[in-house]
Protein backbone atom coordinates (compact mmCIF):
# COMPACT_ATOMS: atom_id res chain seq x y z
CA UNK A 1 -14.11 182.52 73.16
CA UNK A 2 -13.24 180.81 69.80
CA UNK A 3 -16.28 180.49 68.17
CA UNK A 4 -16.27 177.66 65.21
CA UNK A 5 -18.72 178.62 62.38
CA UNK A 6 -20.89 175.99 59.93
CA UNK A 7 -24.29 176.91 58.98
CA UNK A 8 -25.43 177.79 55.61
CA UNK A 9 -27.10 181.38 54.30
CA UNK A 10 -29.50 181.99 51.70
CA UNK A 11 -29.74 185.68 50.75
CA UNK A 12 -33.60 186.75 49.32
CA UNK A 13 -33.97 188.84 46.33
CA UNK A 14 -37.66 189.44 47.40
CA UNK A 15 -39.63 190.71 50.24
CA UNK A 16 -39.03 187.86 53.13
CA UNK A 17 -42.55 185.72 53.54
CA UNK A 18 -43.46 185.62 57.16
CA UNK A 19 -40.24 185.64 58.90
CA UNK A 20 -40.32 183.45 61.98
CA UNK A 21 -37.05 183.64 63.59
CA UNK A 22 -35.31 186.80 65.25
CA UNK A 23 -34.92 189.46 63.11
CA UNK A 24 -32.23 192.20 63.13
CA UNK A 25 -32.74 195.41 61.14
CA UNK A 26 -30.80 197.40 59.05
CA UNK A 27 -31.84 201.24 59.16
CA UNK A 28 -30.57 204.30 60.18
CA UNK A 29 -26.82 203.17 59.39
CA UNK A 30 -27.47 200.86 62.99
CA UNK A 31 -28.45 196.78 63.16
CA UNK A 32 -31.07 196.95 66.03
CA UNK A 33 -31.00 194.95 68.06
CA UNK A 34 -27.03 195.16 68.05
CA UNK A 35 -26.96 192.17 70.19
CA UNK A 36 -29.38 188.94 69.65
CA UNK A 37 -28.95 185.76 71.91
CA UNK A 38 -30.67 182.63 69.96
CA UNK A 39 -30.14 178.58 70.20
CA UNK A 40 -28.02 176.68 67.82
CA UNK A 41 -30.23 175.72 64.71
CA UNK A 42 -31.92 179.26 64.70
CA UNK A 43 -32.00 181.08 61.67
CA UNK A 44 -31.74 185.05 61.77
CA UNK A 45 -32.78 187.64 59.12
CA UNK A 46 -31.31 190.79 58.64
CA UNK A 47 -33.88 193.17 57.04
CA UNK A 48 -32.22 195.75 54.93
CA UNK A 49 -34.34 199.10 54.92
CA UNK A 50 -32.23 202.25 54.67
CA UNK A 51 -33.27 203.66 52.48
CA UNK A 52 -30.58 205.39 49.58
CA UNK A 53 -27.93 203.58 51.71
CA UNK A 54 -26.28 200.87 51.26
CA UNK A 55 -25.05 197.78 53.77
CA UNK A 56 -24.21 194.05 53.88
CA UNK A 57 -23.53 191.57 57.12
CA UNK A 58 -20.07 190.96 56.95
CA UNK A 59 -18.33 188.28 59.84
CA UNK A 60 -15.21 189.15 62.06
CA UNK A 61 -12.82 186.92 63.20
CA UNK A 62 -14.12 183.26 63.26
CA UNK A 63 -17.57 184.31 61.42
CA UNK A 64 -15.65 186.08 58.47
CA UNK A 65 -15.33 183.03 56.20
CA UNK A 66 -18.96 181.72 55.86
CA UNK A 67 -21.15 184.99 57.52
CA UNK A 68 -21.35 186.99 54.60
CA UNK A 69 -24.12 189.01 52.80
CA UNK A 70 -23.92 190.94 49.24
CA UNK A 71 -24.61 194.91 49.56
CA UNK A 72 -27.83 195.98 49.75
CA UNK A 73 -30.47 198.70 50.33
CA UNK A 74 -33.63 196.29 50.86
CA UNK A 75 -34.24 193.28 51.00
CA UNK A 76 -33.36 190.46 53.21
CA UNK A 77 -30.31 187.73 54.25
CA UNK A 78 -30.97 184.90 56.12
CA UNK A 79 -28.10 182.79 57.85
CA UNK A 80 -29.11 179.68 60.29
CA UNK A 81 -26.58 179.49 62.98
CA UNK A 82 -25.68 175.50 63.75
CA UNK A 83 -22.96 175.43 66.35
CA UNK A 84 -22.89 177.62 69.70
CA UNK A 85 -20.72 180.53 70.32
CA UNK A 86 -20.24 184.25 69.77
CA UNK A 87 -20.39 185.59 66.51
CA UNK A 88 -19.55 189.34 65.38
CA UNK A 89 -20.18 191.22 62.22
CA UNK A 90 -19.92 194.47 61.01
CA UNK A 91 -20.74 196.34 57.39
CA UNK A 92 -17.81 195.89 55.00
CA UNK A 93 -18.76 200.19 53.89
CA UNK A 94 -19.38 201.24 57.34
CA UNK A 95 -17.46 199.67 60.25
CA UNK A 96 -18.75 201.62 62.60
CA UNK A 97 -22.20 199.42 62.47
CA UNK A 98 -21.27 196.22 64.37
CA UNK A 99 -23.76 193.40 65.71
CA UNK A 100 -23.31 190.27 67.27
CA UNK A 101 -24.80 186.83 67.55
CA UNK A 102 -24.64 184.71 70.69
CA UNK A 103 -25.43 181.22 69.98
CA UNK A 104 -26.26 178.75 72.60
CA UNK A 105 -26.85 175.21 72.25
């Protein structure tokens, strides 16, 4: 499936206010859940808390030009998905960790 991407991302420097939306997290060199299924519009957070590592959210394929967070140890990054599809990601210093996003209208 060819997936086209628009959406927009706001990375936080500070500790996320009550997140309503899904939420993936970033610990134990794994994003759990690896796989989330929202609706177009939805707006994920990635919660960074691995401690003394380092990751970021970095998109493959059609998600690799706008899905994009800096590297990080905490904190959060926020991206709001706007068209439906299947989006996959990975950590630009550890491609073993891989997630993906299905997005349906």
């Amino acid at each position: 499936m060819t997936a086209v991407v628009s959406g927009c991302s706001s990375p936080a420097e500070e500790a996320p206010e009550a997140t309503t939306g899904p939420v993936v997290q970033v610990a134990n060199m794994a994003y759990a859940p690896s796989t989330i299924t929202v609706r177009a519009g939805d707006t994920v957070t990635w919660n960074f808390d691995d401690r003394g590592v380092t990751h970021d959210v970095v998109g493959v394929g059609a998600a690799k030009s706008v899905l994009r967070s800096r590297l990080m140890q905490t904190g959060t990054f926020t991206y709001t998905f706007t068209e439906p599809g299947t989006y996959e990601y990975t950590c630009s210093l550890h491609p073993d960790m891989t997630g993906t996003v299905v997005v349906t209208p």
